[in-house]
N, C-alpha and C. Protein backbone atom coordinates (compact mmCIF):
# COMPACT_ATOMS: atom_id res chain seq x y z
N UNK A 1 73.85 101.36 120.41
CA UNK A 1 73.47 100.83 119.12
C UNK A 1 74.46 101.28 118.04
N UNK A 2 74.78 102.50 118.14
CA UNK A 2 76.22 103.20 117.27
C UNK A 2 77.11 102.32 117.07
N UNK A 3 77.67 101.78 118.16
CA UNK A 3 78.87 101.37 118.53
C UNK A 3 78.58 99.98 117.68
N UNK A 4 77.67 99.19 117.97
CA UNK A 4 77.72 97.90 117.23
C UNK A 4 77.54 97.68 115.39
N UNK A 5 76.83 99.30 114.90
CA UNK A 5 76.50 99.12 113.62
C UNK A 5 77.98 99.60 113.78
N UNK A 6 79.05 100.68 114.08
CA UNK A 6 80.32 101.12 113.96
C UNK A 6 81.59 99.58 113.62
N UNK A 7 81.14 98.61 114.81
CA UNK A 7 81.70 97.79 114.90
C UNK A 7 81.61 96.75 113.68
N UNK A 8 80.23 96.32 113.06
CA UNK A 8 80.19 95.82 111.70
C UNK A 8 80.67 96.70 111.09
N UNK A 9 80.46 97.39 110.66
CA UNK A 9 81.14 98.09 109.43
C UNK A 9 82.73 97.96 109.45
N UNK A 10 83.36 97.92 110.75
CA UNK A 10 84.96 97.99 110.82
C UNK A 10 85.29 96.05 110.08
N UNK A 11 84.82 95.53 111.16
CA UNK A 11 84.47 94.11 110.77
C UNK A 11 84.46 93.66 108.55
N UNK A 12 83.73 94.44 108.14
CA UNK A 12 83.66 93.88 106.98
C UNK A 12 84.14 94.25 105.78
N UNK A 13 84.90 95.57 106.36
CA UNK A 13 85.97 96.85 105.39
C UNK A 13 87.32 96.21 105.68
N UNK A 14 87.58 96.25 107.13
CA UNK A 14 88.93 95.92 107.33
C UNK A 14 89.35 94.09 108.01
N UNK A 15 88.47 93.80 108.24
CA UNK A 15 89.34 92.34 108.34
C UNK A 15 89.39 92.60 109.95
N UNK A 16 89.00 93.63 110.76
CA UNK A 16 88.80 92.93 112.21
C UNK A 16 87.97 93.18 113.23
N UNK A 17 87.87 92.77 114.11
CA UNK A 17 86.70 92.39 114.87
C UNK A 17 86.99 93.12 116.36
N UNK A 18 85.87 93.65 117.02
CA UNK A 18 86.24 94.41 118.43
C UNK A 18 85.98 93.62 119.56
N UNK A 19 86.77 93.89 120.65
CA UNK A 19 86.59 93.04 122.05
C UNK A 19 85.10 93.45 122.66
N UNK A 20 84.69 92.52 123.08
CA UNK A 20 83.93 92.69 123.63
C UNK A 20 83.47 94.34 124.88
N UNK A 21 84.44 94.56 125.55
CA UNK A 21 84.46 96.11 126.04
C UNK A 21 84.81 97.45 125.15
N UNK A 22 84.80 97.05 123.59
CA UNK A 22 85.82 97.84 122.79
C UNK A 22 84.75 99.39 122.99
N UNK A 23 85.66 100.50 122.90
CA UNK A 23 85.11 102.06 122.70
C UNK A 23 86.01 102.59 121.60
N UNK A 24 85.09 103.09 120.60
CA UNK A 24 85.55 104.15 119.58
C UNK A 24 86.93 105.02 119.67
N UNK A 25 88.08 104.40 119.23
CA UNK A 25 89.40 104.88 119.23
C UNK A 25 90.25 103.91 120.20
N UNK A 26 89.93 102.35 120.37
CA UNK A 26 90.67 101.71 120.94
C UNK A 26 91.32 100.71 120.19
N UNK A 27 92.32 99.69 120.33
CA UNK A 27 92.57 98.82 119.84
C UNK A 27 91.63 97.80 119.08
N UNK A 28 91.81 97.29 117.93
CA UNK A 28 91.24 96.31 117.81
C UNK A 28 91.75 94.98 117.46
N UNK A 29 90.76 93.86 117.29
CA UNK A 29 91.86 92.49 116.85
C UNK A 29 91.90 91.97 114.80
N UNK A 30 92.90 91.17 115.08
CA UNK A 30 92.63 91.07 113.35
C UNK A 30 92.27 89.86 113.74
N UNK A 31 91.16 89.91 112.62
CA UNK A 31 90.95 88.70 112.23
C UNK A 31 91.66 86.85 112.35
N UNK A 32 90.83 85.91 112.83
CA UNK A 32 91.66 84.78 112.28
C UNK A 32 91.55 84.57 110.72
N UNK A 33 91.00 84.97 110.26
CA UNK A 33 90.65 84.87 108.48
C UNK A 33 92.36 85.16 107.61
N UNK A 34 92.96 86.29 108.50
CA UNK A 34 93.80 87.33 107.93
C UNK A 34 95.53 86.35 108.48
N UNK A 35 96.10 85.47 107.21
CA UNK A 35 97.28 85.27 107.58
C UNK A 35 97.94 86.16 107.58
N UNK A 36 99.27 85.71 108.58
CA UNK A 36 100.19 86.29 108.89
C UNK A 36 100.69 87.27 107.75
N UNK A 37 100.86 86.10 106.04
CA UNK A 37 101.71 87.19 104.99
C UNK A 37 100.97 88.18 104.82
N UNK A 38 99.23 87.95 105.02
CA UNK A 38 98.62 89.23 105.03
C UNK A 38 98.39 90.50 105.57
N UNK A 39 98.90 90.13 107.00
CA UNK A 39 98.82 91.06 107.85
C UNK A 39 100.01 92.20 108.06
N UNK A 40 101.31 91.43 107.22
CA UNK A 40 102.68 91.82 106.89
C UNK A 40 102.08 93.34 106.20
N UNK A 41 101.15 92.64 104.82
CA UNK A 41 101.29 93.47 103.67
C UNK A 41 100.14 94.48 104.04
N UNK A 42 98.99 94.05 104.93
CA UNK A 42 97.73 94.82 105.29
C UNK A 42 97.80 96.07 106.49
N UNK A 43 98.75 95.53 107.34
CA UNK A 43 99.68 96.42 108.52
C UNK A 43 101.09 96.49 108.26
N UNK A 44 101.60 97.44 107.29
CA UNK A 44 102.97 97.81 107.42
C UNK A 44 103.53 98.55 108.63
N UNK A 45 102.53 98.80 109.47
CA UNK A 45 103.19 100.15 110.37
C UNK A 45 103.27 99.10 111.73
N UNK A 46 102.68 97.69 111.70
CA UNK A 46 102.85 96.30 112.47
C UNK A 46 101.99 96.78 113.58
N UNK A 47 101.84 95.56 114.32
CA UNK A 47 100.74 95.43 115.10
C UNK A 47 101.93 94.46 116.71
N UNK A 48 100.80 94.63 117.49
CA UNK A 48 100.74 93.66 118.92
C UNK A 48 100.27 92.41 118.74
N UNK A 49 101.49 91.66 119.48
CA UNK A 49 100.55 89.74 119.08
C UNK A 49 101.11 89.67 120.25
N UNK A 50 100.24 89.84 121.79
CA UNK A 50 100.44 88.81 122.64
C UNK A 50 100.56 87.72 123.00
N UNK A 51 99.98 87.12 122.10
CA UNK A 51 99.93 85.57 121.95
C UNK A 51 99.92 85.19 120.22
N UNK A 52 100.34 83.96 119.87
CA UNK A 52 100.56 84.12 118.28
C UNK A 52 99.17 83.80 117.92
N UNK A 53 98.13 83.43 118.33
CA UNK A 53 96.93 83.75 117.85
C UNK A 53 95.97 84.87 117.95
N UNK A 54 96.65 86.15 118.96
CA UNK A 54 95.75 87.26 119.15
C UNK A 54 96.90 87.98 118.55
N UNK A 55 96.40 88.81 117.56
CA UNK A 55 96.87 90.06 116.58
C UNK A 55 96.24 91.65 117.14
N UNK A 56 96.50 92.70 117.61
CA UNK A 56 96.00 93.96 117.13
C UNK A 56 96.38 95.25 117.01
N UNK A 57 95.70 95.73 116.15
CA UNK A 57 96.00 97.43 116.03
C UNK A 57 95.57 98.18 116.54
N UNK A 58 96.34 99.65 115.75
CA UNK A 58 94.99 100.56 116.25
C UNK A 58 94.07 100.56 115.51
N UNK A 59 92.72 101.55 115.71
CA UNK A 59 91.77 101.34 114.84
C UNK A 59 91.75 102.44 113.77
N UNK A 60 91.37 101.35 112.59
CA UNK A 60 91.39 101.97 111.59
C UNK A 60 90.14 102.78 111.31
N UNK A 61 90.45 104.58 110.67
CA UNK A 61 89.58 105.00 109.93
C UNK A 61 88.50 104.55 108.89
């Protein structure tokens, strides 16, 4: 139950959303909401795009 109120809260501070298997200190995805120029200026330290529609980081504090 942690994990899912953990998971909204990441969700509505930062702009992204967890995989379905996600655990506390793993990657997460950004948002489709979050363009690209945003993600420039929102992740300076840059992120993983396996595909140009899947974006992610690490997780943010």
């Amino acid at each position: 139950m942690l994990l899912v109120i953990d998971s909204l809260q990441r969700t509505a501070k930062h702009a992204v959303s967890t995989p379905v298997n996600w655990k506390n200190g793993a990657d997460v995805i950004i948002t489709g909401s979050v363009t690209y120029e945003m993600t420039k200026v929102t992740y300076p330290e840059g992120w993983k795009s396996p595909k140009p529609y899947l974006r992610s980081v690490p997780q943010l504090r």
